[in-house]
Protein backbone atom coordinates (compact mmCIF):
# COMPACT_ATOMS: atom_id res chain seq x y z
CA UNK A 1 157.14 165.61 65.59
CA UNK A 2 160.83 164.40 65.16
CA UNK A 3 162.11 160.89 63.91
CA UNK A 4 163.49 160.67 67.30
CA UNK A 5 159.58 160.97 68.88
CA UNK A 6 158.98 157.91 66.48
CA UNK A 7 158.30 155.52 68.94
CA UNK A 8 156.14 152.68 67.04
CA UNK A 9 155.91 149.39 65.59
CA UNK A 10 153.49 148.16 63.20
CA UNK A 11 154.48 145.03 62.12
CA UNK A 12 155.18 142.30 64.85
CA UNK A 13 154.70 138.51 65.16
CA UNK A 14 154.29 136.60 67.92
CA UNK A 15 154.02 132.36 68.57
CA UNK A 16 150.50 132.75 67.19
CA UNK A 17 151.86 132.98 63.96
CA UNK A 18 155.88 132.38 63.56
CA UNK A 19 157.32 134.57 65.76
CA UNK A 20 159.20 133.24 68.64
CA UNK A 21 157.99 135.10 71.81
CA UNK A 22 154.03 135.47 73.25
CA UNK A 23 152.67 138.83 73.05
CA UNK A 24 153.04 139.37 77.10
CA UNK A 25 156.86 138.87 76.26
CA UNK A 26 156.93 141.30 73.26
CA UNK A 27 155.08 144.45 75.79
CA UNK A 28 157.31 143.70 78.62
CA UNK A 29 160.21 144.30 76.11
CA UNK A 30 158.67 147.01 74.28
CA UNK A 31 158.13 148.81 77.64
CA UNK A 32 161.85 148.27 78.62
CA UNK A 33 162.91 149.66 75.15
CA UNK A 34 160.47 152.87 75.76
CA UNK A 35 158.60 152.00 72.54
CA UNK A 36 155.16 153.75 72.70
CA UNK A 37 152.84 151.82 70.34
CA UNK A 38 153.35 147.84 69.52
CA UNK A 39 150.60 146.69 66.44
CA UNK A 40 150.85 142.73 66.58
CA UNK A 41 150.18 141.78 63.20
CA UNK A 42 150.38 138.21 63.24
CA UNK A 43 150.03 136.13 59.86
CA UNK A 44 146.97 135.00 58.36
CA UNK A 45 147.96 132.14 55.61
CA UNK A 46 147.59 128.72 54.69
CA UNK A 47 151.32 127.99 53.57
CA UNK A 48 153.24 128.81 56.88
CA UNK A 49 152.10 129.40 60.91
CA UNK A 50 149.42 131.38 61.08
CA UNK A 51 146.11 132.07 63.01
CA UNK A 52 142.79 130.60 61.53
CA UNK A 53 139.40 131.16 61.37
CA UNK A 54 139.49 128.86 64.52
CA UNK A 55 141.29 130.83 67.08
CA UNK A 56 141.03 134.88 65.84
CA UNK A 57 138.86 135.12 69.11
CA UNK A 58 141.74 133.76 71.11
CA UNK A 59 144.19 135.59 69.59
CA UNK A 60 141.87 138.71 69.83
CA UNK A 61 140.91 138.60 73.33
CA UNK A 62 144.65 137.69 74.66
CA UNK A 63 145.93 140.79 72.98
CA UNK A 64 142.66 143.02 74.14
CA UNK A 65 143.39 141.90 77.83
CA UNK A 66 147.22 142.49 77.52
CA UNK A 67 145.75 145.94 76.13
CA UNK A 68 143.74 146.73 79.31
CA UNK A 69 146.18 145.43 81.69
CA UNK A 70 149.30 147.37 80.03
CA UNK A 71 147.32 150.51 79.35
CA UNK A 72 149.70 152.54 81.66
CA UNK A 73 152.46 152.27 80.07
CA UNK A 74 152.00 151.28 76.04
CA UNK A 75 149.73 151.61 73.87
CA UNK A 76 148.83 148.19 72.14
CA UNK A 77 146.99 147.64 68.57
CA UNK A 78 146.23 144.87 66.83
CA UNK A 79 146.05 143.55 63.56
CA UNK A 80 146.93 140.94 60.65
CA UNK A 81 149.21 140.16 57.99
CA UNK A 82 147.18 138.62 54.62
CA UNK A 83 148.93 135.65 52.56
CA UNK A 84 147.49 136.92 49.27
CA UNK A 85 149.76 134.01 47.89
CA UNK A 86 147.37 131.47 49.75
CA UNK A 87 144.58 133.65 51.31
CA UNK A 88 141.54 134.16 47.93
CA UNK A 89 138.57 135.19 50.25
CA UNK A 90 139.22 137.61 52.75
CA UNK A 91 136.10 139.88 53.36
CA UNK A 92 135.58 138.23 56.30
CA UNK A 93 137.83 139.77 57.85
CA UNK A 94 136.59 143.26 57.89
CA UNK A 95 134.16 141.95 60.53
CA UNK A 96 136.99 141.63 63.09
CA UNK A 97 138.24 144.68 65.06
CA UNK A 98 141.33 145.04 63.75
CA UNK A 99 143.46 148.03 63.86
CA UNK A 100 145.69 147.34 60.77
CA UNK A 101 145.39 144.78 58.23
CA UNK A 102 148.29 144.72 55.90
CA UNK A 103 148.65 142.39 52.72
CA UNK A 104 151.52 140.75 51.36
CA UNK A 105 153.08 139.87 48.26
CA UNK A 106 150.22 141.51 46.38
CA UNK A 107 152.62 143.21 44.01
CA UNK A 108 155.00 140.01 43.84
CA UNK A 109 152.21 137.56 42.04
CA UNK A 110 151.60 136.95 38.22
CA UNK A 111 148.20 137.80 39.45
CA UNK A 112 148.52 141.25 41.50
CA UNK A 113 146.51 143.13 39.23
CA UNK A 114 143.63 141.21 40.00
CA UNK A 115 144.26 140.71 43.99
CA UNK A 116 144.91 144.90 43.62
CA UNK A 117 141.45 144.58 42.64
CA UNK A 118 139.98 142.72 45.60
CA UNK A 119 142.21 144.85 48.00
CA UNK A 120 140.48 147.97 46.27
CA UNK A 121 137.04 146.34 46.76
CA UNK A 122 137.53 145.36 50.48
CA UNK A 123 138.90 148.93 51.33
CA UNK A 124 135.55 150.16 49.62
CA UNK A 125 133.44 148.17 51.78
CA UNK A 126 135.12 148.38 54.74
CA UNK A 127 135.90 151.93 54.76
CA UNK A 128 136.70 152.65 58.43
CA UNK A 129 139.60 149.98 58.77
CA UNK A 130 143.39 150.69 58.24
CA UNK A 131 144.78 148.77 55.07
CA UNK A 132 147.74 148.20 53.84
CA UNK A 133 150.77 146.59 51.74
CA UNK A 134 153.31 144.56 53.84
CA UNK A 135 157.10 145.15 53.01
CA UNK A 136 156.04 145.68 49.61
CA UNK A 137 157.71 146.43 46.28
CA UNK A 138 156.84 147.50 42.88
CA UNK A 139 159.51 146.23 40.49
CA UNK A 140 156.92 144.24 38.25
CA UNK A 141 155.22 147.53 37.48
CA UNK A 142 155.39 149.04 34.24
CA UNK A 143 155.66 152.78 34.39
CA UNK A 144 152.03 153.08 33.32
CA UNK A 145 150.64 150.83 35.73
CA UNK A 146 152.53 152.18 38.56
CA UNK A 147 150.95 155.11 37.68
CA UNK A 148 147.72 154.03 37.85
CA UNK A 149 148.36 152.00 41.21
CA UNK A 150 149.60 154.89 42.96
CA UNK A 151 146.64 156.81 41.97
CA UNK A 152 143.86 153.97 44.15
CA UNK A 153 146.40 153.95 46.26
CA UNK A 154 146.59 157.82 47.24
CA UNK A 155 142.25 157.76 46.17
CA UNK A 156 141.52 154.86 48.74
CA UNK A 157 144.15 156.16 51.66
CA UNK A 158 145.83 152.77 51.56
CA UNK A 159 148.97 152.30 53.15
CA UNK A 160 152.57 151.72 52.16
CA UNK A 161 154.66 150.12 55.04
CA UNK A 162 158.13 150.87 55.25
CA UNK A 163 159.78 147.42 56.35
CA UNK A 164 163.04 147.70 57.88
CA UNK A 165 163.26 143.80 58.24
CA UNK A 166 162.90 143.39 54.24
CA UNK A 167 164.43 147.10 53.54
CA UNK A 168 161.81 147.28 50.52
CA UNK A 169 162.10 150.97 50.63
CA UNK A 170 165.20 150.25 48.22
CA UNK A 171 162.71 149.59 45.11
CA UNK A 172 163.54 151.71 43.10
CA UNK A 173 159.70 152.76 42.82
CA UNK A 174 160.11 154.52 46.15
CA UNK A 175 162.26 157.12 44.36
CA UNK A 176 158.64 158.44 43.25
CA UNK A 177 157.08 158.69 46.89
CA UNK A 178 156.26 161.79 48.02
CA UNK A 179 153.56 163.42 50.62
CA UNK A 180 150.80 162.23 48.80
CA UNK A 181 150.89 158.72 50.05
CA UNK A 182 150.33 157.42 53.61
CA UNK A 183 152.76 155.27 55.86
CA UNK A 184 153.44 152.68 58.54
CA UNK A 185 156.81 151.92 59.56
CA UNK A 186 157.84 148.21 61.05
CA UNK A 187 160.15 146.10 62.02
CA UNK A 188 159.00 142.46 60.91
CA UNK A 189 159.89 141.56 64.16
CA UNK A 190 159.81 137.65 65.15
CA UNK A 191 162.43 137.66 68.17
CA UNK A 192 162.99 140.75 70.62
CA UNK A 193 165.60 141.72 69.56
CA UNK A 194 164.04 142.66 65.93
CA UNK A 195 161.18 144.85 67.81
CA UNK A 196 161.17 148.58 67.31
CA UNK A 197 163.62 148.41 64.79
CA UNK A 198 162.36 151.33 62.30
CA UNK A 199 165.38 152.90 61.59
CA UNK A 200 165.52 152.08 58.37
CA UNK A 201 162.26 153.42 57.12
CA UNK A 202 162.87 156.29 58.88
CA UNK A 203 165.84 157.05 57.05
CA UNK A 204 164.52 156.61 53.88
CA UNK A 205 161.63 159.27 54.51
CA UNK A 206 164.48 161.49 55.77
CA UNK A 207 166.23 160.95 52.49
CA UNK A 208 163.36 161.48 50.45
CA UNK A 209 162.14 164.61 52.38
CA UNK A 210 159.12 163.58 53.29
CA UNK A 211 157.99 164.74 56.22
CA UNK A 212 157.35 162.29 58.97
CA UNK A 213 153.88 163.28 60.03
CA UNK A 214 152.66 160.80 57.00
CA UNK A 215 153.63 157.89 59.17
CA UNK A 216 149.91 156.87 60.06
CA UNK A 217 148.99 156.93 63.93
CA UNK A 218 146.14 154.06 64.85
């Protein structure tokens, strides 16, 4: 596989959360642009819009029938983006059929070693689901906790996005990445334009040398 077969992208929002087009609108341009596989990862979060407990059903049966009727010609995932700034309890969630459920901020928070913790603990009891960290950087780290994040990181299979939309690839943390660690590369996307923009986290796996196969498939 080449960076030019790259073809994906994880991280998109549509006006279930605050992104600006529906999901219909975001295939029909994805299929125009030739992307292959579109993850809608709309927010979950009590400080900005966001899905609910209320209407996951909704959201997950509009983007399961967009899935069967655009079968042909995309291949559609879904999944969530986690406020861990305003979300505490979120085990719920691993009773949803998601495809990818990233988390943000985690590392960002005075209290990331303990949300870590919780991310560690849902991952163990949820196994089977694809988690994450959303456009996120390690700067707070120390060198021995980084250390010892990296290790649950690489022991649980979690997953590092690259984020072209926040760049956070730049961290200087990222310097330490190597095959060990798994991947999903996304745009951020909240207008058309912004979808399947990936460049930038493919470039920086390029730089790094590692090899593109770690980018996760769902």
């Amino acid at each position: 596989m080449t960076s030019s077969e790259i073809r994906r992208d994880f991280h998109v929002h549509t006006n279930f959360s605050d992104g600006y087009s529906s999901p219909e609108e975001l295939i029909k341009f994805g299929i125009e642009k030739n992307i292959e596989q579109i993850c809608f990862t709309d927010h979950y979060s009590f400080f900005k819009p966001a899905i609910t407990d209320e209407n996951f059903n909704l959201y997950l049966d509009t983007i399961q029938n967009l899935k069967k009727k655009y079968s042909k010609k995309i291949q559609i995932f879904i999944g969530i983006e986690v406020d861990t700034s305003s979300i505490e309890d979120f085990d719920h969630l691993g009773h949803y059929p998601w495809d990818l459920i990233l988390f943000e901020y985690v590392f960002g928070l005075p209290n990331w070693y303990e949300i870590f913790s919780k991310v560690k603990r849902f991952t163990s009891k949820f196994p089977s689901k694809n988690v994450g960290f959303a456009h996120t950087r390690f700067s707070r780290l120390t060198h021995a906790k980084f250390e010892e994040v990296m290790n649950v990181i690489q022991q649980y299979g979690l997953i590092i996005e690259l984020n072209t939309g926040y760049q956070n690839y730049l961290d200087p943390w990222f310097n330490y990445m190597d095959d060990q660690n798994k991947f999903s590369v996304g745009s951020d996307a909240h207008s058309l334009e912004q979808l399947g923009n990936i460049n930038g986290g493919i470039s920086f796996l390029k730089r790094r040398n590692i090899s593109i196969d770690r980018i996760i498939e769902l």
